[in-house]
C-alpha atoms as a PDB file:
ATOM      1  CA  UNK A   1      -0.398 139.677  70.026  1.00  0.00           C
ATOM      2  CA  UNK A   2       1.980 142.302  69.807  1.00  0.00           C
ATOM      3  CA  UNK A   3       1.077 145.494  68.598  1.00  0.00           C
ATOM      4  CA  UNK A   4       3.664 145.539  65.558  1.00  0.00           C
ATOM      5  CA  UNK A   5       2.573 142.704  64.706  1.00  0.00           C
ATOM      6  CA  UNK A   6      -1.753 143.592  64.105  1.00  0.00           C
ATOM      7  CA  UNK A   7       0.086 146.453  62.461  1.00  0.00           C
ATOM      8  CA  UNK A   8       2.262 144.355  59.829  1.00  0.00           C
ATOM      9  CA  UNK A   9      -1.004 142.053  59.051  1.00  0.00           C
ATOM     10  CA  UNK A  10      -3.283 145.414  58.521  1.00  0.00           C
ATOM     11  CA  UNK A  11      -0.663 146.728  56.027  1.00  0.00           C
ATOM     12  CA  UNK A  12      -0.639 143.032  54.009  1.00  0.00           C
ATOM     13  CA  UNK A  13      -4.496 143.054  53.951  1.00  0.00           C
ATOM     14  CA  UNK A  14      -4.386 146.397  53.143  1.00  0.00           C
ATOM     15  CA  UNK A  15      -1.578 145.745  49.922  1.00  0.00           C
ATOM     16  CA  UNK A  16      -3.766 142.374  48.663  1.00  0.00           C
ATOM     17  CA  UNK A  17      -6.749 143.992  48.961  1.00  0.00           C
ATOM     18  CA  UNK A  18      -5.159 146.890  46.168  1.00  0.00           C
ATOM     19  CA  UNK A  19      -3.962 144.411  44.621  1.00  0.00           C
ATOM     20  CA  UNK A  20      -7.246 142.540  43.661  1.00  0.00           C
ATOM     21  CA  UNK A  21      -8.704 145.474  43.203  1.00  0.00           C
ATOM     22  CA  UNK A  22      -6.221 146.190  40.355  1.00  0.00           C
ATOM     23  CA  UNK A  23      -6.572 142.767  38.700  1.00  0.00           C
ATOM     24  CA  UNK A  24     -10.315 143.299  38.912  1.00  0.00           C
ATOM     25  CA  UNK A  25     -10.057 146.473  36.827  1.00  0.00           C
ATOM     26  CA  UNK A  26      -7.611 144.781  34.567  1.00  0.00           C
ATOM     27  CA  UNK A  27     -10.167 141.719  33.623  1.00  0.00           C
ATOM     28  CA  UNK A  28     -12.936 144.394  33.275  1.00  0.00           C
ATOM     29  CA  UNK A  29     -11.149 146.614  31.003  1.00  0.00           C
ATOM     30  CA  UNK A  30      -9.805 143.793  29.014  1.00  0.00           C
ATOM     31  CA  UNK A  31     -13.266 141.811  28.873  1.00  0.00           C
ATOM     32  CA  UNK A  32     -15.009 145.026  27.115  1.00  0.00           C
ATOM     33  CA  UNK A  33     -11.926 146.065  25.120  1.00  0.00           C
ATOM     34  CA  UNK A  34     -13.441 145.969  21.502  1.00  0.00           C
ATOM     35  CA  UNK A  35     -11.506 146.683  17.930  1.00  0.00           C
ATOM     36  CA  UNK A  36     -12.490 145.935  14.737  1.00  0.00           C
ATOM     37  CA  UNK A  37      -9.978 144.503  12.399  1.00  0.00           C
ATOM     38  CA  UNK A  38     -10.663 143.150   8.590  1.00  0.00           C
ATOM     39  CA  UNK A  39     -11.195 139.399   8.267  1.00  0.00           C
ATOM     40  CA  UNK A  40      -9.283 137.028   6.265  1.00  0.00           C
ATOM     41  CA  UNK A  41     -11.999 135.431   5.013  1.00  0.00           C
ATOM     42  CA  UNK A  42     -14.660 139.040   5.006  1.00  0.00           C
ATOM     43  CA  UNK A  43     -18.596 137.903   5.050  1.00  0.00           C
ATOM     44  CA  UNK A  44     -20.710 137.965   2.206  1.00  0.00           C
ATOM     45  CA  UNK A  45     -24.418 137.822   1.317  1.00  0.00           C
ATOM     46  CA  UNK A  46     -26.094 137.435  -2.355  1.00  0.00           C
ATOM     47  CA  UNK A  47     -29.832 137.249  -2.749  1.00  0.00           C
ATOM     48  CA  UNK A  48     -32.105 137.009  -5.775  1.00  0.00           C
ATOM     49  CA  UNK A  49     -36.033 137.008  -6.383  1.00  0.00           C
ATOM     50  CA  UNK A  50     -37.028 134.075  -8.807  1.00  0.00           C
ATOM     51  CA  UNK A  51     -40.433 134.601  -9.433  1.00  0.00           C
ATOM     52  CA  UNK A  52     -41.867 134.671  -6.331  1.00  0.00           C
ATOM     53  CA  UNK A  53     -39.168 132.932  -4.729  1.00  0.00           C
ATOM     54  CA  UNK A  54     -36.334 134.902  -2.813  1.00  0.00           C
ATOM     55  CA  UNK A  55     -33.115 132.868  -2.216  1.00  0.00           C
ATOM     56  CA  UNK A  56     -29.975 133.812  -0.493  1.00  0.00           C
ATOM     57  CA  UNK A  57     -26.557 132.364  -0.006  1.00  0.00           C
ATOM     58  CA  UNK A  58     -24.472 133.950   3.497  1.00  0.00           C
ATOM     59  CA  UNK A  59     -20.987 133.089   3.645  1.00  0.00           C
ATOM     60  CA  UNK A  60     -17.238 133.731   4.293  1.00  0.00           C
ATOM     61  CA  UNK A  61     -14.959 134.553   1.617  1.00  0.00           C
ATOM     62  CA  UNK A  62     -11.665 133.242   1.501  1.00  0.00           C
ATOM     63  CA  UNK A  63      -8.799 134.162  -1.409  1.00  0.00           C
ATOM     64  CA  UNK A  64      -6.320 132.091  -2.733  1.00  0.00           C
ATOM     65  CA  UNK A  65      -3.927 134.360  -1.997  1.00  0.00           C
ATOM     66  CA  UNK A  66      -1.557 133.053  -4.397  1.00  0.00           C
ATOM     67  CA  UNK A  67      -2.016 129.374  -3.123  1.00  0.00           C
ATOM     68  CA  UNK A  68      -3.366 126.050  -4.764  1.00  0.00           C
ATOM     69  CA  UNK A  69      -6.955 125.618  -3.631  1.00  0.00           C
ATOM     70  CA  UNK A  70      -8.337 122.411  -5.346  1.00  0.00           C
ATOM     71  CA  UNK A  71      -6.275 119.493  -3.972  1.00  0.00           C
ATOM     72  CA  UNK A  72      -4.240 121.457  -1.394  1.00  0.00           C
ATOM     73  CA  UNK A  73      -6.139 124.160   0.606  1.00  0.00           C
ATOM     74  CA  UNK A  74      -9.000 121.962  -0.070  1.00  0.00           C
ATOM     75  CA  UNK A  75      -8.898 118.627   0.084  1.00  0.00           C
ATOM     76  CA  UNK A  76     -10.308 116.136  -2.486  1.00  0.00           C
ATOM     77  CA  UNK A  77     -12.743 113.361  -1.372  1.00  0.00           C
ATOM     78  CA  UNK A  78     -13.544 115.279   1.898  1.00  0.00           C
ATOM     79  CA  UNK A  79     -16.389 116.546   3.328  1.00  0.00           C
ATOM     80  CA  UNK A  80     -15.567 120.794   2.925  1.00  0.00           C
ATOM     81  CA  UNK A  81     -18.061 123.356   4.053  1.00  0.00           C
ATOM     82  CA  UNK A  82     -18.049 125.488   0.768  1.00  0.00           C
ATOM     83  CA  UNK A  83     -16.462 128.479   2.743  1.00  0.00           C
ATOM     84  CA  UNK A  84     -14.316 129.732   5.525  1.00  0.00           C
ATOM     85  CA  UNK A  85     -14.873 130.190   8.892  1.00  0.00           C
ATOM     86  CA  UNK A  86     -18.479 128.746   9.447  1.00  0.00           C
ATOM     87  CA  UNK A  87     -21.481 127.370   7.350  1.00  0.00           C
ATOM     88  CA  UNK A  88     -22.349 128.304   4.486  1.00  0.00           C
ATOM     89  CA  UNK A  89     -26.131 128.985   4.650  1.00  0.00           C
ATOM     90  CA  UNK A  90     -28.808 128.875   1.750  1.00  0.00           C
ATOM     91  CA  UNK A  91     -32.661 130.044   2.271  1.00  0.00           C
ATOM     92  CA  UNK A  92     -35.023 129.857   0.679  1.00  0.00           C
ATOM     93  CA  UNK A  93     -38.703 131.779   1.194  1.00  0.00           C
ATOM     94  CA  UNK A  94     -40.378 129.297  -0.608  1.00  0.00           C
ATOM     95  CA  UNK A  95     -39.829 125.251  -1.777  1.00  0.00           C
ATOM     96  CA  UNK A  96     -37.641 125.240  -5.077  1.00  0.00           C
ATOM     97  CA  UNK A  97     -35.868 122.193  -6.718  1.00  0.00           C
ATOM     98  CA  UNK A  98     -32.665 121.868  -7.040  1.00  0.00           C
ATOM     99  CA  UNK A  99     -30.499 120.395  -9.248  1.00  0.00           C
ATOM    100  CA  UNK A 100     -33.963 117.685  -9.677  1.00  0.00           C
ATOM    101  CA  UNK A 101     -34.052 117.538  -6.002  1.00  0.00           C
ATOM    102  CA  UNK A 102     -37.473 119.184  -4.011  1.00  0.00           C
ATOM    103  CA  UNK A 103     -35.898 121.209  -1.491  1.00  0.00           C
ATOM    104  CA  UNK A 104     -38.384 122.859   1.140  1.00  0.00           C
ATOM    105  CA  UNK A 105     -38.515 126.525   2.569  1.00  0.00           C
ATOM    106  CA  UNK A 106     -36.396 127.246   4.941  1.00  0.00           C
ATOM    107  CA  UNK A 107     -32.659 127.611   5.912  1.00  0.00           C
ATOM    108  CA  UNK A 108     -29.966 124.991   5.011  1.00  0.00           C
ATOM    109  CA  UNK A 109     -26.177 124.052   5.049  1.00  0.00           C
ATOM    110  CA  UNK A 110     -24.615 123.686   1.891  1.00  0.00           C
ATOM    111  CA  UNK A 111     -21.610 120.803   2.424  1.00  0.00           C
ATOM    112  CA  UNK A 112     -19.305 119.521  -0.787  1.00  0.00           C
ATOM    113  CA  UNK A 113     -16.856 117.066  -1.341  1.00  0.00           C
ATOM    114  CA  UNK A 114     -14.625 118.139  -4.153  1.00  0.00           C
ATOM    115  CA  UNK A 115     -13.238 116.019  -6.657  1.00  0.00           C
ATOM    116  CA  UNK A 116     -10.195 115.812  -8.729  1.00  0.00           C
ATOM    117  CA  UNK A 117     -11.816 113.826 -12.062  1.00  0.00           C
ATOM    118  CA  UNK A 118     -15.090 113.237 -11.221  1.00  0.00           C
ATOM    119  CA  UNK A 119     -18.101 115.364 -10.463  1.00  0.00           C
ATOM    120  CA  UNK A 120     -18.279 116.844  -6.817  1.00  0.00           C
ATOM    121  CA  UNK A 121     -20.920 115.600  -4.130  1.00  0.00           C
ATOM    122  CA  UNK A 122     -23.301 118.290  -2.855  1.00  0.00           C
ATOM    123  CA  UNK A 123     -25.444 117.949   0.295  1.00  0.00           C
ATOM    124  CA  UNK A 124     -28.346 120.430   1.268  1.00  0.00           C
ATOM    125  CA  UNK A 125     -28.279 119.807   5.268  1.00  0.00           C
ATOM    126  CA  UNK A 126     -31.197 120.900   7.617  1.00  0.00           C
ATOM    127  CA  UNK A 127     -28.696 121.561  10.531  1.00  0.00           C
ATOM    128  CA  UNK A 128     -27.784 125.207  10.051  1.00  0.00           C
ATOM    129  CA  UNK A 129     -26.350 125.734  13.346  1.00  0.00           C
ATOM    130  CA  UNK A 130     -23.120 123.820  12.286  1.00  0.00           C
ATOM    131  CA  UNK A 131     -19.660 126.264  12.187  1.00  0.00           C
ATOM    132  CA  UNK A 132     -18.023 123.154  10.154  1.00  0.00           C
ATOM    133  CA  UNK A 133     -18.014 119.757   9.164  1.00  0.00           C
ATOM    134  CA  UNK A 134     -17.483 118.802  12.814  1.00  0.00           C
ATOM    135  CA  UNK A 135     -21.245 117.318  13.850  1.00  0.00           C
ATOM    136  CA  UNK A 136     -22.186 116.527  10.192  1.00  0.00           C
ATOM    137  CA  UNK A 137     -24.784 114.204   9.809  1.00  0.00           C
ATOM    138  CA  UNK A 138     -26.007 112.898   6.678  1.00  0.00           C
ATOM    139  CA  UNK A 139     -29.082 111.650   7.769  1.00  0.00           C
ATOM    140  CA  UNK A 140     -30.058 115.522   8.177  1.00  0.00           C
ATOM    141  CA  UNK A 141     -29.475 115.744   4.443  1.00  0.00           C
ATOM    142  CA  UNK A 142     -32.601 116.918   2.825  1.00  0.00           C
ATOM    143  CA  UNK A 143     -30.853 116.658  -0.519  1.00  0.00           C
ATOM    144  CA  UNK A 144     -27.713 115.517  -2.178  1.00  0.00           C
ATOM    145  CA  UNK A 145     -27.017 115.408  -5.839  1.00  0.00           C
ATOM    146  CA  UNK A 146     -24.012 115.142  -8.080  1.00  0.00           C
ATOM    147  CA  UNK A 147     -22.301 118.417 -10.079  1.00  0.00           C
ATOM    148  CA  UNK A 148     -19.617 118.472 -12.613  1.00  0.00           C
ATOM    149  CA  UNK A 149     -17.813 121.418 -11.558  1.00  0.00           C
ATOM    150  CA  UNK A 150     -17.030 124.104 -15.242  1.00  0.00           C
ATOM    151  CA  UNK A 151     -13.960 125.626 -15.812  1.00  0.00           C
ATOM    152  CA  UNK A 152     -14.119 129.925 -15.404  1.00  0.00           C
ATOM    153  CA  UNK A 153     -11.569 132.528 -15.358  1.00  0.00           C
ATOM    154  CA  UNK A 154      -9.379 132.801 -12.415  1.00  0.00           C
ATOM    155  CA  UNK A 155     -11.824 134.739  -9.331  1.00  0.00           C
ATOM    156  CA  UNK A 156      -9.067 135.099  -6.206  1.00  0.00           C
ATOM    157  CA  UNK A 157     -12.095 135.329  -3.671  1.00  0.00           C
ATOM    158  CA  UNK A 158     -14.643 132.260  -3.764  1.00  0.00           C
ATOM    159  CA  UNK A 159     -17.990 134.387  -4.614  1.00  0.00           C
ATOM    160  CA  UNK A 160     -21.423 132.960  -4.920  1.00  0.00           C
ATOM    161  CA  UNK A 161     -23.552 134.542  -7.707  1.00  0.00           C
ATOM    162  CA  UNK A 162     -26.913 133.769  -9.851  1.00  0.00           C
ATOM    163  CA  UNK A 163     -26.615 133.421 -13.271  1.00  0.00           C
ATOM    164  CA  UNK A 164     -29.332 133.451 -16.278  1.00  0.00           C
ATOM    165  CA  UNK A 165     -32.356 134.285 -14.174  1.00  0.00           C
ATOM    166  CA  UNK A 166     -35.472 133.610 -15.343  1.00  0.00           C
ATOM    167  CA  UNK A 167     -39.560 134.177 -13.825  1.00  0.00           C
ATOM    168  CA  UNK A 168     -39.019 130.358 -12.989  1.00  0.00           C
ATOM    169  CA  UNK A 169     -35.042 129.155 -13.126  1.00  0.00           C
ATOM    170  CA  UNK A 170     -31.843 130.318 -11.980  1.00  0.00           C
ATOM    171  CA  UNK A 171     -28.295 129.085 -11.467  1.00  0.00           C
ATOM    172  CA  UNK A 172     -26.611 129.427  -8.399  1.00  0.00           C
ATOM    173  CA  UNK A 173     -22.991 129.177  -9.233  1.00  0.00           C
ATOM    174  CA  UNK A 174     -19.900 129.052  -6.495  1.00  0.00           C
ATOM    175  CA  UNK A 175     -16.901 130.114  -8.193  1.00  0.00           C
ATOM    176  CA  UNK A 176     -13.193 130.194  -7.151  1.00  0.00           C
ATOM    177  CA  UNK A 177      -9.645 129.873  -8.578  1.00  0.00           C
ATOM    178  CA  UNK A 178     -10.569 128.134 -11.719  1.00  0.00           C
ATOM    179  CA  UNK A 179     -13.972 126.531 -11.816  1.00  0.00           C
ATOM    180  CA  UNK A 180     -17.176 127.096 -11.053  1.00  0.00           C
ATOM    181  CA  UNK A 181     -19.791 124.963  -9.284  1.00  0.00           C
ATOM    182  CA  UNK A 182     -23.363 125.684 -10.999  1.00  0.00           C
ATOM    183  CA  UNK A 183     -26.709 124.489  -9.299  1.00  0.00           C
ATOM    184  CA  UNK A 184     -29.856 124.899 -10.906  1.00  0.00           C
ATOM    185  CA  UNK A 185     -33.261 125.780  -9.338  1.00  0.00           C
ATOM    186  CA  UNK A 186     -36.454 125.564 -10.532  1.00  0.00           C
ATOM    187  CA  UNK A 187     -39.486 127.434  -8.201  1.00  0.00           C
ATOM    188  CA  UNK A 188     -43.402 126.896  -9.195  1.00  0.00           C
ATOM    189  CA  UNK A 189     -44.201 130.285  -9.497  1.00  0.00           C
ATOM    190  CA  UNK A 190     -47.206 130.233 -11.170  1.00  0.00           C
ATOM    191  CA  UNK A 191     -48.435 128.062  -8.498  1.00  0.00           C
ATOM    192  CA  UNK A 192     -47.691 130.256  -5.364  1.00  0.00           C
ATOM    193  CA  UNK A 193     -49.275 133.179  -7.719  1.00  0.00           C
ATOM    194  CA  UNK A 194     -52.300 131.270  -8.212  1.00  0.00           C
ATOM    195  CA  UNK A 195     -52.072 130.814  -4.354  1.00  0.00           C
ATOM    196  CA  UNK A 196     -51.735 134.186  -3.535  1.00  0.00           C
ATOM    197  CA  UNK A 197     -54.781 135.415  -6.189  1.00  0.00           C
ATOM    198  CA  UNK A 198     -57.309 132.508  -4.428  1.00  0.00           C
ATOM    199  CA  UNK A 199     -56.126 134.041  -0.920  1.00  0.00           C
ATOM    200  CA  UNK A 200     -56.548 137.642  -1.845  1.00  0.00           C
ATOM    201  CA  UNK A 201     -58.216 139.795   0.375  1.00  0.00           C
ATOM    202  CA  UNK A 202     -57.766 143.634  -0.695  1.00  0.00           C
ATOM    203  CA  UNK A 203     -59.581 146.858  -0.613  1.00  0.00           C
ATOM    204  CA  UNK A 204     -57.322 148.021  -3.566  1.00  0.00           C
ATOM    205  CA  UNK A 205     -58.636 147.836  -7.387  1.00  0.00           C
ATOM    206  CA  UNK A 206     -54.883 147.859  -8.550  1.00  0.00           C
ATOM    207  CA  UNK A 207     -54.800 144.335  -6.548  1.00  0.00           C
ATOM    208  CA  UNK A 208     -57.750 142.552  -8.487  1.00  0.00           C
ATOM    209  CA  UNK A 209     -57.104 144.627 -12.075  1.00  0.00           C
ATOM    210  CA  UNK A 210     -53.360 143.172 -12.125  1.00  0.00           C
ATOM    211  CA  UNK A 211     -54.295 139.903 -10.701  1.00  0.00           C
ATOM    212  CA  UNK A 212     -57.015 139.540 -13.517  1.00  0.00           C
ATOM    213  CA  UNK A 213     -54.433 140.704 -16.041  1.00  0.00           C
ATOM    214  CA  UNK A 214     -51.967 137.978 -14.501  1.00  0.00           C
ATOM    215  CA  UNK A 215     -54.911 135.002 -14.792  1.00  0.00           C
ATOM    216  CA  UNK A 216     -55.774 136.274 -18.461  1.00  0.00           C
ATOM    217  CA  UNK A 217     -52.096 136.767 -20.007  1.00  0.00           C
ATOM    218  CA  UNK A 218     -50.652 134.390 -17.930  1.00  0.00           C
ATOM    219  CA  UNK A 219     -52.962 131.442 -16.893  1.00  0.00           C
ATOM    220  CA  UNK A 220     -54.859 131.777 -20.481  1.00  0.00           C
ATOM    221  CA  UNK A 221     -58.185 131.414 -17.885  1.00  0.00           C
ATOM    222  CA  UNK A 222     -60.310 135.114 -19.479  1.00  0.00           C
ATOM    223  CA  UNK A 223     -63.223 133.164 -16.107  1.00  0.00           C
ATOM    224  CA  UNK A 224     -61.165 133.886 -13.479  1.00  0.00           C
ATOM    225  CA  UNK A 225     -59.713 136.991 -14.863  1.00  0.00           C
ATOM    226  CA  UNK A 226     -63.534 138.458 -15.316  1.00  0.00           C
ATOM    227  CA  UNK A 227     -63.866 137.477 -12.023  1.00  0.00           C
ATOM    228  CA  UNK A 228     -61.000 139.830 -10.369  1.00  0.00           C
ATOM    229  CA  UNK A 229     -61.554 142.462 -12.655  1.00  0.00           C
ATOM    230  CA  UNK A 230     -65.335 143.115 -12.214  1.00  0.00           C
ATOM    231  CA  UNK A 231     -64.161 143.232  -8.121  1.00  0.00           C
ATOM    232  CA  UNK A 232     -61.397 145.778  -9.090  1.00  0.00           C
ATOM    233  CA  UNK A 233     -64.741 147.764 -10.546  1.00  0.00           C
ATOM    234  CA  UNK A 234     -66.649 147.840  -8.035  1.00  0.00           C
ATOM    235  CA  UNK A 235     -63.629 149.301  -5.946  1.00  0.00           C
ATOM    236  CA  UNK A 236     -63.099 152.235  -8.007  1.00  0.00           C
ATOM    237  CA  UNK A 237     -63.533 152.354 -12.109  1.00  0.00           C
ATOM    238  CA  UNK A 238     -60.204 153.308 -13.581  1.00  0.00           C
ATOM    239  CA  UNK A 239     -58.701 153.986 -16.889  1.00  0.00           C
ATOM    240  CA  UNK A 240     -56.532 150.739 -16.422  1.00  0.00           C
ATOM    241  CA  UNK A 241     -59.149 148.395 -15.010  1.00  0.00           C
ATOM    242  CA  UNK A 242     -61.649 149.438 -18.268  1.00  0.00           C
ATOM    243  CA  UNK A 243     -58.756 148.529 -20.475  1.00  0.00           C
ATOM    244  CA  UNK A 244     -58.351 145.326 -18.676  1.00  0.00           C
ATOM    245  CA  UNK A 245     -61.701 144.603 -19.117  1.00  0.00           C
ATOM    246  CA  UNK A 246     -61.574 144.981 -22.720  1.00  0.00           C
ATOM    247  CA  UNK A 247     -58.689 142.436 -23.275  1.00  0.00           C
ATOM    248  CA  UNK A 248     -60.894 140.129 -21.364  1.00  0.00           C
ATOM    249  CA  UNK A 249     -63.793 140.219 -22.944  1.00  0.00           C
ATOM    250  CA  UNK A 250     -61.686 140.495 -26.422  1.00  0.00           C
ATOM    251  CA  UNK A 251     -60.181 137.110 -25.210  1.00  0.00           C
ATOM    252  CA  UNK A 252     -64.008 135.726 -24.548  1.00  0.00           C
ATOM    253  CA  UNK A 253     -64.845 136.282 -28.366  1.00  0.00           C
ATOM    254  CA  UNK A 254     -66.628 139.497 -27.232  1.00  0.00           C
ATOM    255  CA  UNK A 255     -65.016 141.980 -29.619  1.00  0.00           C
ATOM    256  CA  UNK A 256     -67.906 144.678 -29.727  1.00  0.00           C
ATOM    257  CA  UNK A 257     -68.042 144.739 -25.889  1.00  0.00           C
ATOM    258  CA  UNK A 258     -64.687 144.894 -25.846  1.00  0.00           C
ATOM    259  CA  UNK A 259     -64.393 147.213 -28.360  1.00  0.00           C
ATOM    260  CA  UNK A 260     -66.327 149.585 -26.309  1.00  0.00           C
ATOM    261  CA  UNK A 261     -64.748 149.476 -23.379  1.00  0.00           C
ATOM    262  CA  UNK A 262     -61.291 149.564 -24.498  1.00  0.00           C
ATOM    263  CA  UNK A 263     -62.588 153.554 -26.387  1.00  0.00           C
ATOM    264  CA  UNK A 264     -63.763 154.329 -22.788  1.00  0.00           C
ATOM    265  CA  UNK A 265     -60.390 153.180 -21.232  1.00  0.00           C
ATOM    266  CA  UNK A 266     -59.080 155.816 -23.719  1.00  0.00           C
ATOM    267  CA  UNK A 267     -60.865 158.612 -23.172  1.00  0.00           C
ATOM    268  CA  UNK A 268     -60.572 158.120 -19.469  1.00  0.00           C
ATOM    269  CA  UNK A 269     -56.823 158.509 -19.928  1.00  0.00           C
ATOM    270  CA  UNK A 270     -54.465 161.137 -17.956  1.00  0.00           C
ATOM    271  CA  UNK A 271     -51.226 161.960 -18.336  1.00  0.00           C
ATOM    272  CA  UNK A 272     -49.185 159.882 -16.121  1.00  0.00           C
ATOM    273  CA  UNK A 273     -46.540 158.384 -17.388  1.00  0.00           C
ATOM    274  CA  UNK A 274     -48.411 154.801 -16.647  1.00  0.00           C
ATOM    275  CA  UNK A 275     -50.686 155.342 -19.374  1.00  0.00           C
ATOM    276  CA  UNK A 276     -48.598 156.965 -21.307  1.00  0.00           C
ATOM    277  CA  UNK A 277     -47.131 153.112 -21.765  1.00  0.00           C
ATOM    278  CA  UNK A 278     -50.357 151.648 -22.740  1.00  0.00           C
ATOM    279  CA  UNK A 279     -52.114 154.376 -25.008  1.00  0.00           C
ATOM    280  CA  UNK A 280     -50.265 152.962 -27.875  1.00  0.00           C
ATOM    281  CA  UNK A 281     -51.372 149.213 -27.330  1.00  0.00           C
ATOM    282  CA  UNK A 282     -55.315 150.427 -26.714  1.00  0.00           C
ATOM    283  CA  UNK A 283     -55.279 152.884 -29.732  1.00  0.00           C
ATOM    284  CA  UNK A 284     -53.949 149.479 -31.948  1.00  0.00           C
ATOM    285  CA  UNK A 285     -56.734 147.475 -30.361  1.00  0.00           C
ATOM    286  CA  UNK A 286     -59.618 150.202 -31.007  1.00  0.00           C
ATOM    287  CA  UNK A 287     -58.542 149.985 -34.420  1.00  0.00           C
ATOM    288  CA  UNK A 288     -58.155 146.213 -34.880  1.00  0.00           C
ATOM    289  CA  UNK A 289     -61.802 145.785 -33.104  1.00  0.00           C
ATOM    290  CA  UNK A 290     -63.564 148.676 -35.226  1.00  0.00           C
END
């Protein structure tokens, strides 16, 4: 081979060699190129403790951005996924009904299908790793129920919110446009109290002294609540388990015992602002007991 010619292939190994190099820096600086840019649809997260019972909604937020949602962005009598861009996820820390349906703990789909004159379908699906209604499957339904959507003032973003909260109901209402989807939940939360009291296992009085209060006002059971309070005792005595005490034993018929322990609550009084709250309520029992 002629020596101009070893020279001409060294200098176009040499040229695609650069030039692979180049497109190798290219694809690396384009692959970890990042920038942050605001969503169409941003995300959004509500959460609310009933009773004992924390349940949150995570979603994607579209607006109507002066456009006809019901009937148009979204269709009637189809499957929707009560959002944009992926799943629209409920949890739930502990069971809860729903809208009459038992609904365990754990995290869920929520899937709709709107409707123009009639109520709208709603499905509680156990397959939260769907983005859509692509891969639906009913049979993964753990509930489904029927809601009468309510008309609201206009909202431009769709926005999930709880409404009328209670220690043992709640509504979890989707609104957008011009109506409002409301679900209601019901949790047992005297039960998983209950639970938790059987189960507890504490080296603090305040633990026993507020979980006898909770099984005397309550439960209406004065047993149990002598029960947790004389364990809160023999923790530490305090101002606040003595006057615990003394609504016990006042509920037991025992109104001179009680009578003298709610005076020693008193006089063991400080001046936090904790007992501040109560003096009023022992100094009316002293005097109702006397």
């Amino acid at each position: 081979m002629k020596l101009s010619n070893v020279k001409l292939k060294i200098q176009l190994l040499g040229i695609v060699g650069l030039l692979t190099q180049a497109t190798l820096v290219v694809s690396i600086q384009l692959a970890s190129a990042e920038i942050s840019l605001p969503r169409a649809s941003p995300k959004a997260n509500v959460m609310q403790e009933i009773g004992l019972t924390n349940v949150s909604v995570d979603y994607f937020s579209p607006a109507v951005n002066k456009r006809n949602v019901w009937g148009e962005l979204v269709s009637y009598d189809k499957i929707w996924r009560t959002g944009a861009n992926g799943c629209t996820k409920l949890t739930l820390s502990e069971s809860a009904e729903i809208a009459g349906k038992n609904v365990g703990a754990g995290s869920y789909c929520i899937f709709t299908v709107p409707s123009k004159n009639s109520a709208w379908k709603v499905m509680i699906n156990k397959d939260e790793t769907l983005s859509g209604t692509d891969g639906y499957d009913a049979k993964k339904d753990v509930a489904s129920f029927s809601i009468t959507p309510e008309k609201r003032p206009f909202r431009e973003r769709l926005t999930f919110l709880f409404e009328d909260v209670t220690p043992t109901t709640g509504k979890l209402t989707m609104a957008w446009e011009n109506i409002a989807l409301v679900l209601p939940i019901k949790v047992e939360t005297a039960k998983h109290a209950v639970a938790n009291i059987e189960q507890l296992k504490s080296d603090s009085w305040r633990d026993y002294a507020f979980a006898a209060r909770y099984m005397l006002e309550e439960q209406k059971n004065p047993t149990k609540a002598s029960e947790l309070v004389a364990r809160s005792q023999e923790l530490e005595k305090t101002w606040f388990n003595t006057w615990v005490k003394a609504q016990v034993l006042a509920a037991q018929g025992k109104k001179t015992e009680a009578l003298q322990f709610a005076k020693e609550a008193q006089s063991m009084g400080d001046d936090s602002g904790f007992f501040k709250a109560f003096k009023p309520r022992i100094e009316a029992s002293v005097k109702q007991w006397s």
